[in-house]
Protein backbone atom coordinates (compact mmCIF):
# COMPACT_ATOMS: atom_id res chain seq x y z
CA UNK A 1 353.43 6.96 19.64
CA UNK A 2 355.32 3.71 19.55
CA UNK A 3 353.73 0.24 20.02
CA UNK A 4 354.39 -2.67 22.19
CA UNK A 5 353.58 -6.39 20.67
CA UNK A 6 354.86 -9.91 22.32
CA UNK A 7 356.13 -11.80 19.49
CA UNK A 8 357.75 -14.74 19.39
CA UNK A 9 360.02 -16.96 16.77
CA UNK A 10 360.88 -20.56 17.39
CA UNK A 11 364.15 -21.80 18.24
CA UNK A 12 365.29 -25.63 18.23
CA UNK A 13 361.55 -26.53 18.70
CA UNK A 14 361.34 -23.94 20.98
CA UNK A 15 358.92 -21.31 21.29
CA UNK A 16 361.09 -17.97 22.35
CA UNK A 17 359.40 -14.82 22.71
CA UNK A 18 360.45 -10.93 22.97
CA UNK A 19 358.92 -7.99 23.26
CA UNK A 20 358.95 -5.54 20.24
CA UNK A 21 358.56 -1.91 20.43
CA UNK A 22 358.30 -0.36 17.20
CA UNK A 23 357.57 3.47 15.93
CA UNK A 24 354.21 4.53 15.03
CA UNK A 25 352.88 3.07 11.64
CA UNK A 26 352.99 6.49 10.06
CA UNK A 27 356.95 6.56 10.60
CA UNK A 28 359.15 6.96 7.31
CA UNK A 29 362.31 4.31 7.72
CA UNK A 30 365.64 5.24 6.17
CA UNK A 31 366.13 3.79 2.74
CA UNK A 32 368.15 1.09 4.31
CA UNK A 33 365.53 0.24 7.20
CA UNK A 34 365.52 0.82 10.81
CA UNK A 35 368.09 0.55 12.98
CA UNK A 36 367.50 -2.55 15.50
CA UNK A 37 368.25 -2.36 19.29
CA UNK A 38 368.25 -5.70 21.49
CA UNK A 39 367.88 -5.46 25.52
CA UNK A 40 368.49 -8.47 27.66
CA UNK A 41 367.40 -8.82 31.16
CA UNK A 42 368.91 -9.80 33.65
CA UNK A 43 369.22 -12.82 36.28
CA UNK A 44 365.72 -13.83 37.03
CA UNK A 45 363.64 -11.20 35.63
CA UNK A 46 361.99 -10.88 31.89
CA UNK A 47 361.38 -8.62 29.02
CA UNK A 48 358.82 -6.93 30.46
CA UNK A 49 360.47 -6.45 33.94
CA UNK A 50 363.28 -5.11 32.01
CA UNK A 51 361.28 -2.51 30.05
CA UNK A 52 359.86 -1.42 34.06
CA UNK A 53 362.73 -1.20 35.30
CA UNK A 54 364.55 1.12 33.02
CA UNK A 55 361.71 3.37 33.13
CA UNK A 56 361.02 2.49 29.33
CA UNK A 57 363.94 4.98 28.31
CA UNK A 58 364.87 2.02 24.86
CA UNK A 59 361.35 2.87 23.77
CA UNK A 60 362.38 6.04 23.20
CA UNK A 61 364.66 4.77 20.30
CA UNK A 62 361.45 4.23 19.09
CA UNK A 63 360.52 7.43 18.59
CA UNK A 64 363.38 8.42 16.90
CA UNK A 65 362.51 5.45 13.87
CA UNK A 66 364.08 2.44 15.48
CA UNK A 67 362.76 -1.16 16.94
CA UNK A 68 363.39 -2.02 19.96
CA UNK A 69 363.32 -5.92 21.35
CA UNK A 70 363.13 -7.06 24.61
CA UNK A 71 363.92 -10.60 24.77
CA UNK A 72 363.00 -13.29 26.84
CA UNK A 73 365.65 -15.47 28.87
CA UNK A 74 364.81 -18.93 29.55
CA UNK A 75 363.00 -19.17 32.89
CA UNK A 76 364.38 -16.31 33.24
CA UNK A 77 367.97 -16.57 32.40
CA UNK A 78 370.61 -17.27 29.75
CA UNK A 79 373.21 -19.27 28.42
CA UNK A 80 375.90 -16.48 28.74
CA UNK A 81 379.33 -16.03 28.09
CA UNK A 82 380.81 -17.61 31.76
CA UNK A 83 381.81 -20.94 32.10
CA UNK A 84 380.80 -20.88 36.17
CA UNK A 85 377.32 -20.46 35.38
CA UNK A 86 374.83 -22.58 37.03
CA UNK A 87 371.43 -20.85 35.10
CA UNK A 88 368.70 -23.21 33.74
CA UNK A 89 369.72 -21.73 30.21
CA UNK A 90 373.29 -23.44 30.92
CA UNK A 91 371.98 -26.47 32.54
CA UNK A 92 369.66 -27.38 29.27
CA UNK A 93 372.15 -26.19 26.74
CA UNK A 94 369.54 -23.60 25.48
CA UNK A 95 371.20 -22.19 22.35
CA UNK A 96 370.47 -18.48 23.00
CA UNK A 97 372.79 -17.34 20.10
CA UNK A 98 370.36 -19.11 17.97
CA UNK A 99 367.76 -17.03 19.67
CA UNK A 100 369.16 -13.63 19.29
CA UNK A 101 370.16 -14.71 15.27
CA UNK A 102 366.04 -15.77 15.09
CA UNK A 103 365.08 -11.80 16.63
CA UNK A 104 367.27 -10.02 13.86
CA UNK A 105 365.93 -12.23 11.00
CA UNK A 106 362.47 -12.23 12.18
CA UNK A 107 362.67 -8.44 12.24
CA UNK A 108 364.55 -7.92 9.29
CA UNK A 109 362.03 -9.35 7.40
CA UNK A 110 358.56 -7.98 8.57
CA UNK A 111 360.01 -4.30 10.18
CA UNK A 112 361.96 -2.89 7.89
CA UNK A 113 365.24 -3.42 10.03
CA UNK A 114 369.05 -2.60 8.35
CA UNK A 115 370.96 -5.98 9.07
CA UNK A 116 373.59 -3.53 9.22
CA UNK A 117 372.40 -1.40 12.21
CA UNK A 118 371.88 -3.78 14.85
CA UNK A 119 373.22 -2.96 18.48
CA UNK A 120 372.30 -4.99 21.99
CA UNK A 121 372.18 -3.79 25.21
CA UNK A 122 372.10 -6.05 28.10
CA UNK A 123 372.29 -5.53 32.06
CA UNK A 124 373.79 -8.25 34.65
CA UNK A 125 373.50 -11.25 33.47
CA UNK A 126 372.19 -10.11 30.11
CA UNK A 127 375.58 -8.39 29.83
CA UNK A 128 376.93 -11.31 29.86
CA UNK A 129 374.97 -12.80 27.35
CA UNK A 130 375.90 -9.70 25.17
CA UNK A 131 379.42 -10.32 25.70
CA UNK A 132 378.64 -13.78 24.27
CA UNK A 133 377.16 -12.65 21.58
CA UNK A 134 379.19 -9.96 19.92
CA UNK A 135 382.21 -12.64 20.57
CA UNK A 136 380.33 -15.50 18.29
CA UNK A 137 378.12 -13.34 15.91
CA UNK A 138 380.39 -9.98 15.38
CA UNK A 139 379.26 -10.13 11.82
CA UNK A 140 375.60 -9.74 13.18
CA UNK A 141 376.38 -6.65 16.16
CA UNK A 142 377.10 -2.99 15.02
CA UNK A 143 378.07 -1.90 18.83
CA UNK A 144 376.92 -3.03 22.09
CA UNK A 145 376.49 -1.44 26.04
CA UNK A 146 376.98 -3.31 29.47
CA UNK A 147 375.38 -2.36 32.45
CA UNK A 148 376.67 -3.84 35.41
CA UNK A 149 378.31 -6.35 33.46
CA UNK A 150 382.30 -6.58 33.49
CA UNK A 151 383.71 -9.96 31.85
CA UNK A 152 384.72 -13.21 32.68
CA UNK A 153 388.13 -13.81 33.62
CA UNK A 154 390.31 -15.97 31.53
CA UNK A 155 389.72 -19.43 32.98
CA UNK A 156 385.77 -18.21 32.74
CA UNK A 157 385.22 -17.20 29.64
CA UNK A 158 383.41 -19.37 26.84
CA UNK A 159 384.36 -17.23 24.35
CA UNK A 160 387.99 -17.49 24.43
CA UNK A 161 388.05 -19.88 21.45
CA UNK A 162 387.02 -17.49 19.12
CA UNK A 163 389.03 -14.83 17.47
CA UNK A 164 388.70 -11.44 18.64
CA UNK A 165 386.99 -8.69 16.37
CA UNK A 166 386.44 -4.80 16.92
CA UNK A 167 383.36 -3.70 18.75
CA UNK A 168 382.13 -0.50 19.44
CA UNK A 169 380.90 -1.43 23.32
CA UNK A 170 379.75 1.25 26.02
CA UNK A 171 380.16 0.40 29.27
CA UNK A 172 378.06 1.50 32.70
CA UNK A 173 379.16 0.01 36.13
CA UNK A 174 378.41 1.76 39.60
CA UNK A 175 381.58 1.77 42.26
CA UNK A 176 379.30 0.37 44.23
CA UNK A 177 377.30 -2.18 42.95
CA UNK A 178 377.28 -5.31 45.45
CA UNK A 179 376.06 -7.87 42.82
CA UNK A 180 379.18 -7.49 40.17
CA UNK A 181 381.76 -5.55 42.04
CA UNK A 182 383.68 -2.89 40.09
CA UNK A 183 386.65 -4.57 41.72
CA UNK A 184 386.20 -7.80 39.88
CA UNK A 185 385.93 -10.96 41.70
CA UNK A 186 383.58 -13.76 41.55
CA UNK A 187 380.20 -12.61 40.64
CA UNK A 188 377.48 -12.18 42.79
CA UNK A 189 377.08 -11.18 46.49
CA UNK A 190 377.20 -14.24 49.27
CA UNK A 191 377.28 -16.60 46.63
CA UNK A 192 373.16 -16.47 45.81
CA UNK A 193 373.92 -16.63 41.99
CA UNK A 194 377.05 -18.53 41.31
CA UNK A 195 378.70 -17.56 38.01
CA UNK A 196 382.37 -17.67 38.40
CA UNK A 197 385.05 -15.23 38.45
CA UNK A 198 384.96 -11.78 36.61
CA UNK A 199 387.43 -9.10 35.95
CA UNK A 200 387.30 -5.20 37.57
CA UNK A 201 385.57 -2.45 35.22
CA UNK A 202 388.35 -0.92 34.00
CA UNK A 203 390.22 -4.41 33.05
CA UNK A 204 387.16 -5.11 31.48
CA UNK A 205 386.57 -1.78 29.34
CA UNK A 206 390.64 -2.49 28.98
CA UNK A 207 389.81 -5.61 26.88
């Protein structure tokens, strides 16, 4: 049965923490280490919310020999890939690239992880934060999923200074979700959280 353990790896003087979920002790790893998947919550909420809400299906990676992370946002946001946003992340400048990087190294070097078998996962606002993520550290991303995340339109998007790379991504968005629209459109129902405009689902899975 896997294991869950807060952890935590400091950033910029910071102290960050996630949530690790690891298999059982008596697990074998691959001869290149375990495979490594990242989740990011979304607006407002927190690794362990995140875990709650999706019914704890990542630990189940677990149990088929990988580690699982559930990380942190700051007060409960990030520093994500739109140029609109208004989070505390943004406001501070909190380098959450420089989080993620600390995660991978951290468990690369006390769970066995394959540098080389890294994927993240992040829903709403932590999609977007994955979106920033494979576009500045490709190198350190195998393949990625969005949930109820499309992407920043063109005049919203940080990561339009840097060059595009391939990316395995998977992509889940409801017709009807009222917080991102499928449709595109600024983000966020009656303005409550502000992030600027966003593409449709299928532009976005276009990109």
């Amino acid at each position: 049965m896997s294991s869950a353990v807060k952890r935590s790896v400091l950033v910029a003087g910071m102290r960050r923490t996630y949530l690790r979920v690891a298999p059982a002790a008596a697990a074998t790893a691959s001869a290149t280490g375990r495979a490594l998947v990242l989740v990011l919550h979304g607006s407002n909420q927190s690794a362990n919310t995140i875990r709650r809400y999706s019914d704890r299906t990542f630990d189940s990676l677990a149990g088929r020999g990988a580690v699982v992370a559930y990380l942190d946002g700051f007060h409960g946001d990030w520093n994500d890939a739109r140029v609109g946003s208004i989070s505390a992340a943004r406001r501070n400048e909190i380098d959450d690239i420089a989080f993620v990087t600390a995660v991978i190294d951290d468990l690369a070097a006390h769970d066995r992880v394959d540098r080389d078998r890294v994927f993240i996962v992040g829903f709403s606002a932590g999609g977007y934060m994955t979106i920033r993520v494979i576009h500045e550290i490709p190198d350190r991303i195998a393949g990625a999923g969005l949930i109820s995340a499309t992407h920043a339109d063109a005049a919203n998007f940080i990561g339009s200074r840097y060059e595009s790379a391939p990316m395995a991504v998977t992509m889940f968005h409801g017709t009807s979700d009222i917080f991102v629209k499928y449709g595109g459109q600024s983000a966020w129902r009656g303005g409550a959280f502000r992030g600027g405009g966003v593409v449709s689902a299928p532009a976005a899975a276009k990109y």
